[in-house]
N, C-alpha and C. Protein backbone atom coordinates (compact mmCIF):
# COMPACT_ATOMS: atom_id res chain seq x y z
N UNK A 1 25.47 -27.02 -6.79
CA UNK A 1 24.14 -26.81 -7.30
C UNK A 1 24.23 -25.86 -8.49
N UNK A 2 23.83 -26.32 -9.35
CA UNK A 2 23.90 -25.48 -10.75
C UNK A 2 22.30 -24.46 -10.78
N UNK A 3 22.87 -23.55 -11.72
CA UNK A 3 21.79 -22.50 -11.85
C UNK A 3 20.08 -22.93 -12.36
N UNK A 4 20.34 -24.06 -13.29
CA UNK A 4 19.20 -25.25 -13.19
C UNK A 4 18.07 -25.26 -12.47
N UNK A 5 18.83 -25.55 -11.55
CA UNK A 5 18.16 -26.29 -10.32
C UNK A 5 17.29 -25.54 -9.78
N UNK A 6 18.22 -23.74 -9.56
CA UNK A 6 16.87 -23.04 -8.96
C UNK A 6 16.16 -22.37 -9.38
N UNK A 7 16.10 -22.82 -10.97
CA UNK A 7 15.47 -22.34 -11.86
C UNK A 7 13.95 -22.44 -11.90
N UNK A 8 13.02 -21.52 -12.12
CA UNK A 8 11.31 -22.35 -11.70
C UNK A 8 10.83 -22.65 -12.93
N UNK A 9 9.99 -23.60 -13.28
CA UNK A 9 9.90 -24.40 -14.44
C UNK A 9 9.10 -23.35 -15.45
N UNK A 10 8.46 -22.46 -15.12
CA UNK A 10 7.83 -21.74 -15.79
C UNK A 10 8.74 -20.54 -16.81
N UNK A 11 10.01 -20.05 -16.10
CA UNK A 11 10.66 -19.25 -16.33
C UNK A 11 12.00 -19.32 -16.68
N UNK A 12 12.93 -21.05 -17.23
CA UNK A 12 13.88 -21.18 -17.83
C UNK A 12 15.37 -20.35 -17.45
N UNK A 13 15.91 -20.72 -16.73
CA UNK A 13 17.52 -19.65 -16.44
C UNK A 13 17.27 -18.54 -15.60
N UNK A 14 16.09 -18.67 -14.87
CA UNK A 14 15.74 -17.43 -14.14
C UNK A 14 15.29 -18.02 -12.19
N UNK A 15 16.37 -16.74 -11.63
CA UNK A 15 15.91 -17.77 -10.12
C UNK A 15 14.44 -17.50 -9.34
N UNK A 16 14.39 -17.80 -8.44
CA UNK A 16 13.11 -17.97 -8.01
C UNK A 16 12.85 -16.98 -7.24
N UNK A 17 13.62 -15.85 -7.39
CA UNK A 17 13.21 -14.75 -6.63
C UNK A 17 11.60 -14.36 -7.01
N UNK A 18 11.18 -13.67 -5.84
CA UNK A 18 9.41 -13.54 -5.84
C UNK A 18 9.61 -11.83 -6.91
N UNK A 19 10.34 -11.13 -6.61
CA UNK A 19 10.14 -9.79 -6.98
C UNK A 19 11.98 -9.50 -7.44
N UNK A 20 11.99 -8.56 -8.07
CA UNK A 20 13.18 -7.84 -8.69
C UNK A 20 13.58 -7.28 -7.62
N UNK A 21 14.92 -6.77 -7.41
CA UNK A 21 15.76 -5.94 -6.60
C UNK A 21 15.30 -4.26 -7.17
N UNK A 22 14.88 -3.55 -6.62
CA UNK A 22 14.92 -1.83 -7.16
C UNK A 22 15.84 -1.65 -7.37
N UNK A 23 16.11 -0.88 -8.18
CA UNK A 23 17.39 -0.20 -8.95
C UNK A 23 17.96 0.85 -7.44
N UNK A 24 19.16 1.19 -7.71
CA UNK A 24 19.87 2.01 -6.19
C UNK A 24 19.99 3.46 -7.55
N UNK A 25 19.87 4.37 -6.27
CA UNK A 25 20.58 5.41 -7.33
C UNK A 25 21.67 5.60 -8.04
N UNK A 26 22.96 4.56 -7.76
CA UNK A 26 23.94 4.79 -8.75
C UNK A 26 23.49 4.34 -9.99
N UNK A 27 22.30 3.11 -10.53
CA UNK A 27 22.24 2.08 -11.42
C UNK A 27 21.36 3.28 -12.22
N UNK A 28 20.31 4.25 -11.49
CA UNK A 28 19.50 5.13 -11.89
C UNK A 28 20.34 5.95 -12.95
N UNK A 29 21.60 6.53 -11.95
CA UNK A 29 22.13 8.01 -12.69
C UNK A 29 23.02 7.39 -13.72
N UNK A 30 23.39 5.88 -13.56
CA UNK A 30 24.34 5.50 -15.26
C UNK A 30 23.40 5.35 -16.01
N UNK A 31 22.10 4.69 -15.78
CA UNK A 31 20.92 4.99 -16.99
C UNK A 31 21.12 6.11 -17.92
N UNK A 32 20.58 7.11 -17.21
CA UNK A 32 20.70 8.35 -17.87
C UNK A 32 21.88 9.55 -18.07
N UNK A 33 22.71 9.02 -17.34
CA UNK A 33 24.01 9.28 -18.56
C UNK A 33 24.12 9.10 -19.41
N UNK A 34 23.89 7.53 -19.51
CA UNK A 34 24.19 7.01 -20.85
C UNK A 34 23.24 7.53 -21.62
N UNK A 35 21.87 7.42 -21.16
CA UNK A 35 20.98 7.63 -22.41
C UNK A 35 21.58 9.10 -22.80
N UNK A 36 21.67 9.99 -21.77
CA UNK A 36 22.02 11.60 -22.62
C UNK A 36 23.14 11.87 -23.72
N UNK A 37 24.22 10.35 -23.63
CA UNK A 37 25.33 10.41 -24.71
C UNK A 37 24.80 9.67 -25.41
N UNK A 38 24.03 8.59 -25.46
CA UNK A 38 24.29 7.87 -27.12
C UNK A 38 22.65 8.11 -27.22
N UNK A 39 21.65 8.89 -26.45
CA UNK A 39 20.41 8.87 -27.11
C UNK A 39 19.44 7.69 -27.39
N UNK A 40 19.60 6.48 -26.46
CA UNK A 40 19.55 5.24 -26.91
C UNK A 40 18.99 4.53 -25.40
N UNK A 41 18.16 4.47 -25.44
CA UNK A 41 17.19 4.07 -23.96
C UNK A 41 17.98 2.65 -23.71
N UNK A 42 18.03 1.72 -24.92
CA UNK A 42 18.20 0.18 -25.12
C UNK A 42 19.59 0.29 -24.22
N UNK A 43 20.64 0.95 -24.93
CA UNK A 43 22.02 0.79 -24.70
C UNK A 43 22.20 1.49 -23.16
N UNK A 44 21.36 2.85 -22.93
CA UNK A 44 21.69 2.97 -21.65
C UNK A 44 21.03 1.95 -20.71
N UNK A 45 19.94 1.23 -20.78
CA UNK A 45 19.42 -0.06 -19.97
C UNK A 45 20.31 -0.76 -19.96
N UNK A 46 21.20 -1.63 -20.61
CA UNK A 46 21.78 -2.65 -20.90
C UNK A 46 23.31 -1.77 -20.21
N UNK A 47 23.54 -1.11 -19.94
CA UNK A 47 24.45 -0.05 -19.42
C UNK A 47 24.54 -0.45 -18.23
N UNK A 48 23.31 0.17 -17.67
CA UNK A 48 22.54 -0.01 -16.54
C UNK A 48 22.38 -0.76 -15.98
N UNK A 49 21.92 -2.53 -16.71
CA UNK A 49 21.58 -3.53 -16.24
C UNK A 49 20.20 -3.39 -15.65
N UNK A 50 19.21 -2.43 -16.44
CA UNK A 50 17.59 -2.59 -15.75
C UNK A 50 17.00 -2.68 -17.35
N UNK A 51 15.70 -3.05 -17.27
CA UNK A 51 14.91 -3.20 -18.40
C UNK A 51 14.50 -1.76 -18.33
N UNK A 52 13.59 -2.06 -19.57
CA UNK A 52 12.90 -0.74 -20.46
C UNK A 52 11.81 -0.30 -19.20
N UNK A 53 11.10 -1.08 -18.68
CA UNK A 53 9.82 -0.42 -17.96
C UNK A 53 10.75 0.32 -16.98
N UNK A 54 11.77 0.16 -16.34
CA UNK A 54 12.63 0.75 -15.40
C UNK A 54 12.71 2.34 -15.70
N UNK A 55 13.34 1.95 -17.17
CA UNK A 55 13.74 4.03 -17.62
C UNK A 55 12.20 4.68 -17.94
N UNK A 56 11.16 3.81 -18.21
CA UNK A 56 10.18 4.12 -18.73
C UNK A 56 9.16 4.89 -17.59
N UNK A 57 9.54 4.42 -15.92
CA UNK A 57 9.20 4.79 -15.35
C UNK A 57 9.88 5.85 -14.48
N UNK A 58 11.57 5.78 -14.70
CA UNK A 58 12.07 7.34 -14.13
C UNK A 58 12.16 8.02 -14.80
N UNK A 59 11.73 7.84 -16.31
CA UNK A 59 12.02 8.94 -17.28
C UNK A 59 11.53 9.89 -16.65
N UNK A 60 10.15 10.19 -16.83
CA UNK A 60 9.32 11.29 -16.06
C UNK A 60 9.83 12.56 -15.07
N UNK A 61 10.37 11.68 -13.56
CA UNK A 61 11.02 12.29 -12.84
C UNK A 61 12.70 13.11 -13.14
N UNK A 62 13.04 12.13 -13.91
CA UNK A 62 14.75 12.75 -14.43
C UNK A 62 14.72 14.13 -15.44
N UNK A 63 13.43 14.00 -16.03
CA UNK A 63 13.22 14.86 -16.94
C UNK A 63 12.75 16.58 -15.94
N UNK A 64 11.59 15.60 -15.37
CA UNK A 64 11.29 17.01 -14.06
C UNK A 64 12.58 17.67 -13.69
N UNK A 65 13.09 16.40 -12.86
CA UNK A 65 13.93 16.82 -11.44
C UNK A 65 15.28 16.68 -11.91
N UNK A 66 16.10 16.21 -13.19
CA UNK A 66 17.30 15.86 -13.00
C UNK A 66 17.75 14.60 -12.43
N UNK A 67 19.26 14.90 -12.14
CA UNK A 67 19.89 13.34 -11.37
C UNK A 67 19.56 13.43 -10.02
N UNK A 68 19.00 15.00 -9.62
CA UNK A 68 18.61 14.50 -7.89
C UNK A 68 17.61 14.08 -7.61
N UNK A 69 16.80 14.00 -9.00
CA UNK A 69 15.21 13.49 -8.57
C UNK A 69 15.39 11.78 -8.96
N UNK A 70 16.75 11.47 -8.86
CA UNK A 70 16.72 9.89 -8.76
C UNK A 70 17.26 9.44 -7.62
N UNK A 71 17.86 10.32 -7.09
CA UNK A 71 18.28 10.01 -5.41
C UNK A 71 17.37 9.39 -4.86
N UNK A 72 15.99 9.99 -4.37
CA UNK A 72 14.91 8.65 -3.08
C UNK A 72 14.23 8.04 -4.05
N UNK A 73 13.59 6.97 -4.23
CA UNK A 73 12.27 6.06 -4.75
C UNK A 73 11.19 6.99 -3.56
N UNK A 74 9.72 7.40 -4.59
CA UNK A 74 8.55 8.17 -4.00
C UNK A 74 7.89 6.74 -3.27
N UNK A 75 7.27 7.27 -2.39
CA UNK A 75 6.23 6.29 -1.31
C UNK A 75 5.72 5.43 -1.89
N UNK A 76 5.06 4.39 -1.73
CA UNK A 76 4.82 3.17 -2.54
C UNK A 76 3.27 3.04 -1.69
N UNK A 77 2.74 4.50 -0.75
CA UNK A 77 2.10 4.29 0.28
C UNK A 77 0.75 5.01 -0.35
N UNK A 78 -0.31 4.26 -0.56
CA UNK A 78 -1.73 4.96 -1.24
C UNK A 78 -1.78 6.28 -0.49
N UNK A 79 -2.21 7.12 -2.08
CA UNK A 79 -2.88 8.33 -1.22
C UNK A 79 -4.19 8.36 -0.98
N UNK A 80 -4.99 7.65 -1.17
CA UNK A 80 -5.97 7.47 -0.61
C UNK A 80 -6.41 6.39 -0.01
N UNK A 81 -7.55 6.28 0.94
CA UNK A 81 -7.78 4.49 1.48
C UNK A 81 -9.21 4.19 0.96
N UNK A 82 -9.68 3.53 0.35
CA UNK A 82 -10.70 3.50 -0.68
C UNK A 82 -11.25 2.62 0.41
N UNK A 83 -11.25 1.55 1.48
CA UNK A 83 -12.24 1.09 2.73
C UNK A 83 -11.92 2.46 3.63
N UNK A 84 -11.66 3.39 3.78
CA UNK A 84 -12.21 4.36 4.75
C UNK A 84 -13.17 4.78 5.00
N UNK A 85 -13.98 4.69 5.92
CA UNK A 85 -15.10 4.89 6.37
C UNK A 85 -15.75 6.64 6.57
N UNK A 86 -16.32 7.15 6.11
CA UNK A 86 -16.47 8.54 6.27
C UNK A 86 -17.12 9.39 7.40
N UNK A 87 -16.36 10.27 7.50
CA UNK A 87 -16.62 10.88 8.92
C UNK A 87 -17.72 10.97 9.44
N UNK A 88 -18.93 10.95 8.70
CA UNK A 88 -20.22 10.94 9.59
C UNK A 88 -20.22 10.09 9.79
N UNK A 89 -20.12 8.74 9.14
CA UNK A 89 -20.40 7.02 9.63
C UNK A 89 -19.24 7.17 11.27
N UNK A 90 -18.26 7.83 11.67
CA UNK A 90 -18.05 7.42 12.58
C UNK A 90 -18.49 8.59 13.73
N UNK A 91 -18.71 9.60 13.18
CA UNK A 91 -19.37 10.68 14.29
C UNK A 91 -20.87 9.54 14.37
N UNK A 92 -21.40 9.09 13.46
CA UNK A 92 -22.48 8.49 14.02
C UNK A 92 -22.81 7.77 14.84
N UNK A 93 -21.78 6.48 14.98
CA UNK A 93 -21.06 5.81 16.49
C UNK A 93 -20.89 6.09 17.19
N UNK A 94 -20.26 7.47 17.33
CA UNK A 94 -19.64 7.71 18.69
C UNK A 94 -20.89 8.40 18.99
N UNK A 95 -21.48 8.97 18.54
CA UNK A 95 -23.14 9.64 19.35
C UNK A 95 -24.02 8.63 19.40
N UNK A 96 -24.24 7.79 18.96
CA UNK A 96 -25.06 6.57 19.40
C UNK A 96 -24.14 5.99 20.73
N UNK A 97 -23.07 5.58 20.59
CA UNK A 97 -22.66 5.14 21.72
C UNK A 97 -22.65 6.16 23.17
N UNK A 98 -22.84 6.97 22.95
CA UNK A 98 -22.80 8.23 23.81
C UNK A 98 -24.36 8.68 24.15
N UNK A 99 -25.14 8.67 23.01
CA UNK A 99 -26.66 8.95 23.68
C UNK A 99 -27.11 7.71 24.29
N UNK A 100 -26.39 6.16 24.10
CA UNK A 100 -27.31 5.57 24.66
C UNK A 100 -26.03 3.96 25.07
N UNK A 101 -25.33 4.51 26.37
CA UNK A 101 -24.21 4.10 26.69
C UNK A 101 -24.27 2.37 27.03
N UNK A 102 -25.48 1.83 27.15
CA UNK A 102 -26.14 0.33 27.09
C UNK A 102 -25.87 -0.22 26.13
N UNK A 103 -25.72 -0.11 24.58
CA UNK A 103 -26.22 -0.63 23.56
C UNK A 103 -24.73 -1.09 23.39
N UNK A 104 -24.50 -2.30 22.63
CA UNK A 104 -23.03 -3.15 22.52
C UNK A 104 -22.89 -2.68 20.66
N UNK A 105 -21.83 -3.16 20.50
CA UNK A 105 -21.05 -2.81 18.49
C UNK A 105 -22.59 -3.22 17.97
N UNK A 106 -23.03 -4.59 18.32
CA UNK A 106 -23.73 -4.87 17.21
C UNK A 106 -25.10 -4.54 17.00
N UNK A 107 -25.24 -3.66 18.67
CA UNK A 107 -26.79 -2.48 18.54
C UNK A 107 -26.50 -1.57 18.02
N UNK A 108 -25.28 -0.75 18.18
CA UNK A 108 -25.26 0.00 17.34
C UNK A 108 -25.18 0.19 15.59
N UNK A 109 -24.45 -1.07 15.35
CA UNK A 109 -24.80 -1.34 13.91
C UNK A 109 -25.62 -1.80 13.28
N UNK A 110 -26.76 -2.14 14.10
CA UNK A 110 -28.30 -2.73 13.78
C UNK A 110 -28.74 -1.54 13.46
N UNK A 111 -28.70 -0.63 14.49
CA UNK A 111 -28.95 1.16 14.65
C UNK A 111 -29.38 1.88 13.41
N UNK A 112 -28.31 2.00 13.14
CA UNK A 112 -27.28 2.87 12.13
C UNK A 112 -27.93 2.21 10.98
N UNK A 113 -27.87 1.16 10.53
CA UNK A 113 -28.42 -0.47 9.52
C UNK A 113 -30.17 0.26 9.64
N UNK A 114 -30.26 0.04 10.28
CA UNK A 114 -31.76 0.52 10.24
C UNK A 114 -33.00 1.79 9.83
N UNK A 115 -31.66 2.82 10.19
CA UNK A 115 -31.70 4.43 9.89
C UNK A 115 -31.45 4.27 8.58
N UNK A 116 -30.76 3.69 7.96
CA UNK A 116 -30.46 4.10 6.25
C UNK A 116 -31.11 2.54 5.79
N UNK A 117 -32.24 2.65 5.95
CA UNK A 117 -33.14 1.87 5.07
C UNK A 117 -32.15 0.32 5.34
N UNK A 118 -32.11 -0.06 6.13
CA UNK A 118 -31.58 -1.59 6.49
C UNK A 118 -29.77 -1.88 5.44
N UNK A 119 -29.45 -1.09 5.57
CA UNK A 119 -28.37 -0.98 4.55
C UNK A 119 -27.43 -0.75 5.34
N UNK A 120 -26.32 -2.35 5.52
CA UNK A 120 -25.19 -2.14 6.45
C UNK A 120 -24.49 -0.94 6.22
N UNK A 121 -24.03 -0.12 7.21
CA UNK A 121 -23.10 1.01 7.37
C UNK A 121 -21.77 0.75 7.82
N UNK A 122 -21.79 0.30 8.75
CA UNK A 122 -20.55 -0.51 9.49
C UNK A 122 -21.21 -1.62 10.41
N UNK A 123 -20.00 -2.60 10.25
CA UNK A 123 -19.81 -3.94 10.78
C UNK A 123 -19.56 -3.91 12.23
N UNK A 124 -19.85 -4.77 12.80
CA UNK A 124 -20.03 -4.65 14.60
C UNK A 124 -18.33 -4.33 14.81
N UNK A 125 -17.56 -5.36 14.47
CA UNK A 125 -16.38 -5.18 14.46
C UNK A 125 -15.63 -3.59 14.39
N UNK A 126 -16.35 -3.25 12.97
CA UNK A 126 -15.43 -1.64 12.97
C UNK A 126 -16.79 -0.55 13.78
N UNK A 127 -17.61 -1.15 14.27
CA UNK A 127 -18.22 -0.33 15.38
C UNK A 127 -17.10 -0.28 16.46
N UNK A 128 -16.87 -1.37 17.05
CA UNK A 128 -15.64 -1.59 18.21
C UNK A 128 -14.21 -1.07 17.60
N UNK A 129 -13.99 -1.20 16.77
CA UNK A 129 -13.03 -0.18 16.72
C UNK A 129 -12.81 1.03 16.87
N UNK A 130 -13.96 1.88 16.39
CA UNK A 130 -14.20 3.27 16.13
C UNK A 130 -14.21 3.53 18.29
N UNK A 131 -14.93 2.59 18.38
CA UNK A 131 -15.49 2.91 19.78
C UNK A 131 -13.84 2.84 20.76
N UNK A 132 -13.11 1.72 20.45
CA UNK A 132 -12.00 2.31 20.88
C UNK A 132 -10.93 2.69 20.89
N UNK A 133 -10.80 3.46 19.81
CA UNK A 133 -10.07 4.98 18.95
C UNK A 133 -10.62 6.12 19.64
N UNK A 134 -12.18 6.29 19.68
CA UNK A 134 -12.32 7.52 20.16
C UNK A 134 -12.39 7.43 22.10
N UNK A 135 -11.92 6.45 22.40
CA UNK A 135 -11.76 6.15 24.26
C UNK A 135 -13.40 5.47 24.84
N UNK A 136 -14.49 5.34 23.93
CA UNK A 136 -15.16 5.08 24.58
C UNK A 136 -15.99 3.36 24.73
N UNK A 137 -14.59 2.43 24.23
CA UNK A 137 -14.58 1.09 24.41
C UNK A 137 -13.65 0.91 25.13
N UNK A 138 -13.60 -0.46 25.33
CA UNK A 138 -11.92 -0.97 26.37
C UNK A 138 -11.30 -2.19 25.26
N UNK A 139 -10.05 -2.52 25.26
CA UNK A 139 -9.87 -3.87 24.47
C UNK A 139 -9.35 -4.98 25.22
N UNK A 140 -10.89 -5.78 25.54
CA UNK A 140 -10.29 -7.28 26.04
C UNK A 140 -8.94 -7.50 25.97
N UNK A 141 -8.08 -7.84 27.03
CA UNK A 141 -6.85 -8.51 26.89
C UNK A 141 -6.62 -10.13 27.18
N UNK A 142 -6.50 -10.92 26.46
CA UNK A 142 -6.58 -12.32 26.49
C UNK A 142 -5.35 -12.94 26.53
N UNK A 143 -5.77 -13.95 27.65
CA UNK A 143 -4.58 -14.90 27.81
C UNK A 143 -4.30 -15.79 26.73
N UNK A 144 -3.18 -15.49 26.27
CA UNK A 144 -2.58 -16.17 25.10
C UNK A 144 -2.53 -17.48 24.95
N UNK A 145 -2.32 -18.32 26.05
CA UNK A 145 -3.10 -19.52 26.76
C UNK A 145 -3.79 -20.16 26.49
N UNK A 146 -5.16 -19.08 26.66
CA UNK A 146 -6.25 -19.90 26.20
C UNK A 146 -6.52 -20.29 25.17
């Protein structure tokens, strides 16, 4: 099978990998060797074997931290969660579910929906969740079966 073949038609001599391999820290610290002797981003990439956005994005850190700040890759993990729900929306659940231990997810989110001018707050669903995170739901266990 020639290189052709697993070539994707859009992208000519190139395989069909979905994403690039990350650079390892040895590929990091010949980058910038090189760049510190010949001054030359191009030649230390091509050194390297990574493109420009590569140095473009450890420049930053190498400059901070040196060659040990190319040792780990930083978290790839949001610092924030932009659907997080805010702490009164779930203190508000759990005291509705607590002042009035009858009412199911989707009374309470009628509730809540109703108190702020008919304007969903939370979904029955992440009512039942909240409800059992804080212990005061159970979670159906279903036969896989069915």
């Amino acid at each position: 099978m020639s290189d052709t073949s697993r070539a994707s038609p859009n992208s000519p001599g190139k395989s069909k990998r979905p994403y690039d391999r990350p650079t390892t820290a040895d590929q990091r610290k010949v980058l910038f060797r090189v760049y510190e002797q010949t001054d030359s981003p191009r030649k230390a990439c091509a050194a390297a074997h990574v493109g420009m956005a590569t140095f473009d994005y450890w420049r930053p850190r190498f400059l901070a931290g040196g060659y040990a700040a190319l040792e780990e890759p930083l978290s790839h993990m949001p610092h924030t969660f932009a659907n997080q729900l805010p702490a009164r929306t779930l203190e508000a659940v759990v005291v509705a579910k607590r002042e009035h231990p009858e009412w199911g997810k989707q009374r309470i989110a009628d509730e809540l929906a109703k108190a702020h001018g008919w304007q969903p707050l939370v979904s029955a669903s992440e009512v039942r969740r909240i409800l059992i995170e804080a212990g005061l739901g159970h979670q159906v266990a279903r036969d896989p079966k069915e």
